[in-house]
PDB file of N, CA and C in Angstrom:
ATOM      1  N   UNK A   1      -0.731  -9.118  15.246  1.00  0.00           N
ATOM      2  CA  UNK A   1       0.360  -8.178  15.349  1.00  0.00           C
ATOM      3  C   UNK A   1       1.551  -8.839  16.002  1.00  0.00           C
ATOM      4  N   UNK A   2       2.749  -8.348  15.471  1.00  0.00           N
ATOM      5  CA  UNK A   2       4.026  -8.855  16.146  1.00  0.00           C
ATOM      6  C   UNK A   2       3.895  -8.359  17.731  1.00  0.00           C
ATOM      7  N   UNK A   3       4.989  -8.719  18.187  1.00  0.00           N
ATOM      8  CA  UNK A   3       5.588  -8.364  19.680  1.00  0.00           C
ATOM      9  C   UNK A   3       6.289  -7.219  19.412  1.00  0.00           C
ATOM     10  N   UNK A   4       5.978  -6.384  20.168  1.00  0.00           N
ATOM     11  CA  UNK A   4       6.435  -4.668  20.299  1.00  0.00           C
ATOM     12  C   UNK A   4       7.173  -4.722  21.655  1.00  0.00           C
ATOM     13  N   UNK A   5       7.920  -4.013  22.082  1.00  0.00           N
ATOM     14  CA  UNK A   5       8.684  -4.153  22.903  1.00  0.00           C
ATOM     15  C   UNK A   5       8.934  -2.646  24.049  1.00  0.00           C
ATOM     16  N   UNK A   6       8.798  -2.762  25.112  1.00  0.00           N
ATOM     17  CA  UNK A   6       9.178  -1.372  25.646  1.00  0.00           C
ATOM     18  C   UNK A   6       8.151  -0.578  25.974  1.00  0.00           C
ATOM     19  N   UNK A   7       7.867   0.916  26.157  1.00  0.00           N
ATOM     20  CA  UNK A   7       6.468   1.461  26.548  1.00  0.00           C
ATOM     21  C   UNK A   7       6.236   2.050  25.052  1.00  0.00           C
ATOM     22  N   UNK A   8       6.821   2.117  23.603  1.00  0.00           N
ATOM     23  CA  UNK A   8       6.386   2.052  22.437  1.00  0.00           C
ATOM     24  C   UNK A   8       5.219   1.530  21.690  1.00  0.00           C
ATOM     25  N   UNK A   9       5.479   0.392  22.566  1.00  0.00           N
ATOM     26  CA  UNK A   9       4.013  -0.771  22.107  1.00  0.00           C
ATOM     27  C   UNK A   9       2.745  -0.144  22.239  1.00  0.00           C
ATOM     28  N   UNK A  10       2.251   0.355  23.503  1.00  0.00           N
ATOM     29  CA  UNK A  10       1.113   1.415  23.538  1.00  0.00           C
ATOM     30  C   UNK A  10       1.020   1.814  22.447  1.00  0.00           C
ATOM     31  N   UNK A  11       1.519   2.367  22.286  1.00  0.00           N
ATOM     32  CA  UNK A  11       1.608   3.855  21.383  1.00  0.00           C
ATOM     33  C   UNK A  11       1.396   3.235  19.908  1.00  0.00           C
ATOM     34  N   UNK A  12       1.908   2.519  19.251  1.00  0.00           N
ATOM     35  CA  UNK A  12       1.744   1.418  18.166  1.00  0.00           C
ATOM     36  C   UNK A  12       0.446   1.690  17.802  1.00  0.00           C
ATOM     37  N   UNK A  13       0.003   2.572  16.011  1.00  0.00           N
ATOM     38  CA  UNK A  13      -0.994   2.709  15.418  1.00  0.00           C
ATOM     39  C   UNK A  13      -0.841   1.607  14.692  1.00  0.00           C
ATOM     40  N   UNK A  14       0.386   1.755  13.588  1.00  0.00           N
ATOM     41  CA  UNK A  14       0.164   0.708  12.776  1.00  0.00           C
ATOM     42  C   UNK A  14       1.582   0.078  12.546  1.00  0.00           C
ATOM     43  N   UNK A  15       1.927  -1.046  13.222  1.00  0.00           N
ATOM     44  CA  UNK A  15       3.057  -1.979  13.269  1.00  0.00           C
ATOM     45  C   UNK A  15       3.340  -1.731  11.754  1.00  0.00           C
ATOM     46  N   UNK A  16       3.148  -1.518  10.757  1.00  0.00           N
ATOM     47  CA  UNK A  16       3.796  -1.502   9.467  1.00  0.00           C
ATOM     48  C   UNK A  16       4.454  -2.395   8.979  1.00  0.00           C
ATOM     49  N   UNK A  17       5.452  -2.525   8.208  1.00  0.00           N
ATOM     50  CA  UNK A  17       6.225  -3.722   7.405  1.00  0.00           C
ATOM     51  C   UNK A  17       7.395  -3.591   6.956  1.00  0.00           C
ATOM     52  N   UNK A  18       8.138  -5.144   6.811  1.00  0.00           N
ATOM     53  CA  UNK A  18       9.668  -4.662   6.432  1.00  0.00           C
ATOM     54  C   UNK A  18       9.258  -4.012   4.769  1.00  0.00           C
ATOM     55  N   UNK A  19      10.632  -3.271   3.999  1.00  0.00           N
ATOM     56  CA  UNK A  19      10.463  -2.796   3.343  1.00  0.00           C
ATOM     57  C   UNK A  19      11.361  -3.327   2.337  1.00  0.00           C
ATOM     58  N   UNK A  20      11.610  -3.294   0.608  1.00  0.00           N
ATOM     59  CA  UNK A  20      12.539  -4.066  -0.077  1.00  0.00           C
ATOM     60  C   UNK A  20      13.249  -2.635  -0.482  1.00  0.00           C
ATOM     61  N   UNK A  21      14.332  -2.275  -1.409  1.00  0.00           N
ATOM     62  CA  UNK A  21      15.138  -1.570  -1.886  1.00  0.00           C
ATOM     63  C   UNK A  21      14.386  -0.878  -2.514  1.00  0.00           C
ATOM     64  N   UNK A  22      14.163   0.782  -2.507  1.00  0.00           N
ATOM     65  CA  UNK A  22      13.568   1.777  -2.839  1.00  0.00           C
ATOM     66  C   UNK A  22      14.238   1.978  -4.443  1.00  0.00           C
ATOM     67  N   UNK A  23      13.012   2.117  -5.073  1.00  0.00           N
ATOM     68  CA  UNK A  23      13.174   2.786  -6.328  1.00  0.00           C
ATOM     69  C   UNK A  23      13.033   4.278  -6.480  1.00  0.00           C
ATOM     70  N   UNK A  24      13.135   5.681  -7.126  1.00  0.00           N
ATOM     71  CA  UNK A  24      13.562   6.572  -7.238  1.00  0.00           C
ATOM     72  C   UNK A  24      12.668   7.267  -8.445  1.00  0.00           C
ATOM     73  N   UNK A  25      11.255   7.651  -8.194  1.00  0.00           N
ATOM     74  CA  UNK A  25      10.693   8.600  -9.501  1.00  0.00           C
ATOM     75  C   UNK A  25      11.262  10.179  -9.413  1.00  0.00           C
ATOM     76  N   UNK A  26      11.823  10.551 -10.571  1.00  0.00           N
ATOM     77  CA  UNK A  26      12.020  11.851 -10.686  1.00  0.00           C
ATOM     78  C   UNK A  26      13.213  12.346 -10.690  1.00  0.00           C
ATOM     79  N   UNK A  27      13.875  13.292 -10.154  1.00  0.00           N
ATOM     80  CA  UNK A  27      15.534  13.476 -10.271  1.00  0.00           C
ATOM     81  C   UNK A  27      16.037  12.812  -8.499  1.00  0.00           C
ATOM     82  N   UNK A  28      15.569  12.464  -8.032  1.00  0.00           N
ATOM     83  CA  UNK A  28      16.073  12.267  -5.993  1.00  0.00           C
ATOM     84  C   UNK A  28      16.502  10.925  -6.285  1.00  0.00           C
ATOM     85  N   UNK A  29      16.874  10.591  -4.976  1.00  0.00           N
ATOM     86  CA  UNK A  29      17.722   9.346  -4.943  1.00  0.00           C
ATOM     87  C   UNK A  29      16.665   8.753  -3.622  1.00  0.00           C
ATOM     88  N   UNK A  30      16.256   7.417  -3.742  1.00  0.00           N
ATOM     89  CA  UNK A  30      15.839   6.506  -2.384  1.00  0.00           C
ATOM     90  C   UNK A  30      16.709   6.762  -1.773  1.00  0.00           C
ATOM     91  N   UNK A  31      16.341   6.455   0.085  1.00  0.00           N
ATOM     92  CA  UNK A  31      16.877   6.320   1.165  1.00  0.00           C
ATOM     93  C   UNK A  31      17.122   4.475   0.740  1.00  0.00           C
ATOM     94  N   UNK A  32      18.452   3.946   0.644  1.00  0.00           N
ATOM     95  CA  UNK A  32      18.081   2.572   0.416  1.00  0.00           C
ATOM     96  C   UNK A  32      18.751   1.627   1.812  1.00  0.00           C
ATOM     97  N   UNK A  33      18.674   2.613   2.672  1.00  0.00           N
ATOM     98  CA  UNK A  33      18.708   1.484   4.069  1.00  0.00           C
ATOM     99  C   UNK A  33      17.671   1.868   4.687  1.00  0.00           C
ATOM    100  N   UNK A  34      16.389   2.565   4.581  1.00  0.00           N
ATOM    101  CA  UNK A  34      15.296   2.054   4.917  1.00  0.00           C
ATOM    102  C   UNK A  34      14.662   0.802   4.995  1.00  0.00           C
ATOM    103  N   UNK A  35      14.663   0.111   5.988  1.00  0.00           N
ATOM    104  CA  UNK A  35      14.208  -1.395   6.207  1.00  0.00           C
ATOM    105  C   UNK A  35      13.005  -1.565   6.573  1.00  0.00           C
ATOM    106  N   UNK A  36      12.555  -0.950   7.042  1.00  0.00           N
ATOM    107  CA  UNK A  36      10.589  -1.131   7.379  1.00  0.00           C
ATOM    108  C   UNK A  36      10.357   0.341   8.035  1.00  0.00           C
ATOM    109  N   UNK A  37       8.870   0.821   8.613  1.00  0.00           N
ATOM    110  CA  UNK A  37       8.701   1.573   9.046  1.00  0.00           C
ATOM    111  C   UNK A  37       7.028   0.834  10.212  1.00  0.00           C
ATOM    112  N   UNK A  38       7.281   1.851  11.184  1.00  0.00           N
ATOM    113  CA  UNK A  38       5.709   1.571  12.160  1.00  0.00           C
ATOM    114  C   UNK A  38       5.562   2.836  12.107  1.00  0.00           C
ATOM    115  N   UNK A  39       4.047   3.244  12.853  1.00  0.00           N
ATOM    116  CA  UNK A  39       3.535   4.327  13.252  1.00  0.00           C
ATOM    117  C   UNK A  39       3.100   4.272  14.473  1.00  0.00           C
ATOM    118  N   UNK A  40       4.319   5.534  15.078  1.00  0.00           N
ATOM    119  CA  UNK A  40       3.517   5.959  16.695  1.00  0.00           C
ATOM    120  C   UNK A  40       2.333   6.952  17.034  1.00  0.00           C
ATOM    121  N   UNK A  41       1.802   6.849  18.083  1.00  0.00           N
ATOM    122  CA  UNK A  41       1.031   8.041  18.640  1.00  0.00           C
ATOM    123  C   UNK A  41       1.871   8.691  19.038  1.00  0.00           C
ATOM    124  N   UNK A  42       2.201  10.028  19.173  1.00  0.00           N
ATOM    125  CA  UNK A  42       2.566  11.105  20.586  1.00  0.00           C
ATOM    126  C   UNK A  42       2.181  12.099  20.528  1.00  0.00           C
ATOM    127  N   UNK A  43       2.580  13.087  21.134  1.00  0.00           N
ATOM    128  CA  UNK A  43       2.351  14.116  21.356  1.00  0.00           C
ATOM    129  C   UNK A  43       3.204  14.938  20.985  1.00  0.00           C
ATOM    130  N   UNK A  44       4.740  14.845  20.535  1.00  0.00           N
ATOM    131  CA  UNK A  44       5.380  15.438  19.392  1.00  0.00           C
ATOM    132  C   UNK A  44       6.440  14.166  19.069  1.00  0.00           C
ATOM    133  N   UNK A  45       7.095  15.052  18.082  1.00  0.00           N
ATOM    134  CA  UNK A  45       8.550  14.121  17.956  1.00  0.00           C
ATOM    135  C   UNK A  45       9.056  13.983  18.878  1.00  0.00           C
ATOM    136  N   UNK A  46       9.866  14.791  19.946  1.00  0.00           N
ATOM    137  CA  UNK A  46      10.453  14.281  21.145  1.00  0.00           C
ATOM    138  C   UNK A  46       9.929  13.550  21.729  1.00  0.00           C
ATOM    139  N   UNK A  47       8.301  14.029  21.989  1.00  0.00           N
ATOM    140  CA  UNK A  47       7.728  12.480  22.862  1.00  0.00           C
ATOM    141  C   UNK A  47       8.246  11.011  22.058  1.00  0.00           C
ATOM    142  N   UNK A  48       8.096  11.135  20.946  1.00  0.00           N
ATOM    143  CA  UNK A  48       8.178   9.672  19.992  1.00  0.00           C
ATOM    144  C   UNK A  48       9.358   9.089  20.299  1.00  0.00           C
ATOM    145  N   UNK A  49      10.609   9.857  20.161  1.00  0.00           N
ATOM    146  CA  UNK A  49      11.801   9.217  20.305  1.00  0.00           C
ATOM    147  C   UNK A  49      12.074   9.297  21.787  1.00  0.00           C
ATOM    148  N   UNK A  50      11.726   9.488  22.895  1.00  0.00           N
ATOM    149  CA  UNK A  50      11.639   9.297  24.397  1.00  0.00           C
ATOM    150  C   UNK A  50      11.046   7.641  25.100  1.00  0.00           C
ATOM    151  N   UNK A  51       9.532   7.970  23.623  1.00  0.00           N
ATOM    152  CA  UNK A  51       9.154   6.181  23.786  1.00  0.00           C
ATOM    153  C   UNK A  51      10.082   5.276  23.676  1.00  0.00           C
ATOM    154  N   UNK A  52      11.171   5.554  22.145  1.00  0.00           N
ATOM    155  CA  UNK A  52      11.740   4.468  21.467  1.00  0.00           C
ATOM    156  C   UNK A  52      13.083   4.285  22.250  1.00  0.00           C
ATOM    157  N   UNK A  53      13.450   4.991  23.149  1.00  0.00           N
ATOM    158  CA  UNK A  53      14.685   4.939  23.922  1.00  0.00           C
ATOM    159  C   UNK A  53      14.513   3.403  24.645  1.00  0.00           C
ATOM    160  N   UNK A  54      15.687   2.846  24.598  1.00  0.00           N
ATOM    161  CA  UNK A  54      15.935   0.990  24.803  1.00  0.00           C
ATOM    162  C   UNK A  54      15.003   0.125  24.193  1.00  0.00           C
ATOM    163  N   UNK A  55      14.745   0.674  22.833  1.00  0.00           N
ATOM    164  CA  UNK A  55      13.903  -0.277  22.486  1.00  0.00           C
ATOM    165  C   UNK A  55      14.596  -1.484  21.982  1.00  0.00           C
ATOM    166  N   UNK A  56      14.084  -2.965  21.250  1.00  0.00           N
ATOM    167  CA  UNK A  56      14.998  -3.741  21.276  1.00  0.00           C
ATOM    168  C   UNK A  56      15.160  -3.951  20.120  1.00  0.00           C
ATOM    169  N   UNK A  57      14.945  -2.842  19.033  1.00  0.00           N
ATOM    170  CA  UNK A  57      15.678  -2.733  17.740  1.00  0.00           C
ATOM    171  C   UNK A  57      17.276  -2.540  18.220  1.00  0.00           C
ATOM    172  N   UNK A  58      17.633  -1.704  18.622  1.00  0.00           N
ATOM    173  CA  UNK A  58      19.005  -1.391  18.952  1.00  0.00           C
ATOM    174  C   UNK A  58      20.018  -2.636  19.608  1.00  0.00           C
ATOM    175  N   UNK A  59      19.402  -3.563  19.563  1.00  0.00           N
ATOM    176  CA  UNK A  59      20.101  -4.793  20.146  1.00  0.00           C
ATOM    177  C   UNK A  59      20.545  -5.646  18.774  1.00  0.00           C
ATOM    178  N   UNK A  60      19.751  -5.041  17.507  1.00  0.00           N
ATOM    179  CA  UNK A  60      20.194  -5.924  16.479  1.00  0.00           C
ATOM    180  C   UNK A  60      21.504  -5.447  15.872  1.00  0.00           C
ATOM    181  N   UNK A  61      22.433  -6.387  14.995  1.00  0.00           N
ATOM    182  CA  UNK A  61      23.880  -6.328  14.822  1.00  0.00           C
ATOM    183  C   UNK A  61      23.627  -5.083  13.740  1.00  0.00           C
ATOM    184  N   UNK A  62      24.830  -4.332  13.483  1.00  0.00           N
ATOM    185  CA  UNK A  62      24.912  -3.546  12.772  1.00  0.00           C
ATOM    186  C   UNK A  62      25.051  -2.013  13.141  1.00  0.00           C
ATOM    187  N   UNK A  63      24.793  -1.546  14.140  1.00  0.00           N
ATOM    188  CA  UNK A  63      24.550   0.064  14.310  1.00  0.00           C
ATOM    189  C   UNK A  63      23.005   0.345  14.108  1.00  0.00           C
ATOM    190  N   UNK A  64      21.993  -0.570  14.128  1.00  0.00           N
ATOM    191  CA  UNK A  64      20.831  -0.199  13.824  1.00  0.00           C
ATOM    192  C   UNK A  64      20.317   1.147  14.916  1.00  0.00           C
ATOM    193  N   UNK A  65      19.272   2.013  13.834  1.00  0.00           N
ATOM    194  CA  UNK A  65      19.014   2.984  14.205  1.00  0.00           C
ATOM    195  C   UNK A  65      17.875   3.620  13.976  1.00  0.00           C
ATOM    196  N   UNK A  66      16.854   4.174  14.857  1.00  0.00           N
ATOM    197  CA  UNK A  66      15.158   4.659  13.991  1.00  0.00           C
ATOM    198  C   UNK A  66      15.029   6.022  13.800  1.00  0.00           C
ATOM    199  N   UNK A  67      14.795   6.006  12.833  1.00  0.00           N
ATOM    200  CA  UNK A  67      14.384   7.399  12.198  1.00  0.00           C
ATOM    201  C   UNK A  67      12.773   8.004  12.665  1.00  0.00           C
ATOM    202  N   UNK A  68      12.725   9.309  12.945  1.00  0.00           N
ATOM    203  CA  UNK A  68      11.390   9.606  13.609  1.00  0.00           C
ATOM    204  C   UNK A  68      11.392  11.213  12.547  1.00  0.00           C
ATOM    205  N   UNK A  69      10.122  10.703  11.942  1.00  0.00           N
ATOM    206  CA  UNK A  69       9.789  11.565  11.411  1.00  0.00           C
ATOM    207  C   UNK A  69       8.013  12.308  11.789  1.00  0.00           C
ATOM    208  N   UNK A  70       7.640  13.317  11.493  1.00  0.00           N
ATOM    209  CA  UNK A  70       6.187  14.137  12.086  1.00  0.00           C
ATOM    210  C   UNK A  70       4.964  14.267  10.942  1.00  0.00           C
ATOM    211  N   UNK A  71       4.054  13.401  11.034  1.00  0.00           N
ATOM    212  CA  UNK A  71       3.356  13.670   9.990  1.00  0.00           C
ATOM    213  C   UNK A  71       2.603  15.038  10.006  1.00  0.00           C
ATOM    214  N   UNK A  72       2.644  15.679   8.866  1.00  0.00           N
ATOM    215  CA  UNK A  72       2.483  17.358   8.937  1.00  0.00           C
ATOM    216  C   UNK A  72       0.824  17.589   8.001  1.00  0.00           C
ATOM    217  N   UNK A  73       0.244  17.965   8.182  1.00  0.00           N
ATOM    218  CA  UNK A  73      -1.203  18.741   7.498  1.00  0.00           C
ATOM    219  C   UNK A  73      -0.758  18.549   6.233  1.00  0.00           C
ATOM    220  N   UNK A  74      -1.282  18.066   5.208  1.00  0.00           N
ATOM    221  CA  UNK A  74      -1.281  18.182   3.650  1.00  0.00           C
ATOM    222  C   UNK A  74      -1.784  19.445   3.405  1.00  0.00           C
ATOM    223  N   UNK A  75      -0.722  20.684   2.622  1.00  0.00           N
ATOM    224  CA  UNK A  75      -1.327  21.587   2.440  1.00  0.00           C
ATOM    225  C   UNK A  75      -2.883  21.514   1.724  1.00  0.00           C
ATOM    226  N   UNK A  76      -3.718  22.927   1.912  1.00  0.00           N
ATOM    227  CA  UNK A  76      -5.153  22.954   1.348  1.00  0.00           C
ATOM    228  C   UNK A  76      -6.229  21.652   1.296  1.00  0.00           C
ATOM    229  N   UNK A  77      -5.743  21.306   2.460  1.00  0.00           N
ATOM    230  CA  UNK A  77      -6.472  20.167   2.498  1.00  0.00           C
ATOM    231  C   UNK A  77      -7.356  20.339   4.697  1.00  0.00           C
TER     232      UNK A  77
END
């Protein structure tokens, strides 16, 4: 595993991978500045983005920025 940075690293299920330019099935459009994604533990979304506060993505050039999204129950399942 890479170097994780910050009190995030704990939390780190699955370091994940960079990502290439999203293709588009159906009528929607890719997110195409999606660049990689990881998976945290918490205890909600706010906990998640509380971890990621000074993490040392935000030091890279550009305005970089992480998206925190909640994985939700697959309905009927």
């Amino acid at each position: 595993m890479g170097r994780v940075g910050g009190s995030s690293g704990k939390r780190v299920v699955d370091l994940g991978a960079p990502l290439a330019d999203g293709k588009s099935v159906g009528g929607g459009s890719a997110q195409a500045d999606v660049t990689g994604f990881s998976i945290l533990q918490a205890e909600s979304q706010n906990d998640a983005m509380k971890l990621l506060e000074g993490h040392p993505h935000f030091q890279t050039p550009g305005g970089a920025s992480i998206e925190v999204f909640e994985f939700l129950d697959v309905p009927g399942m």
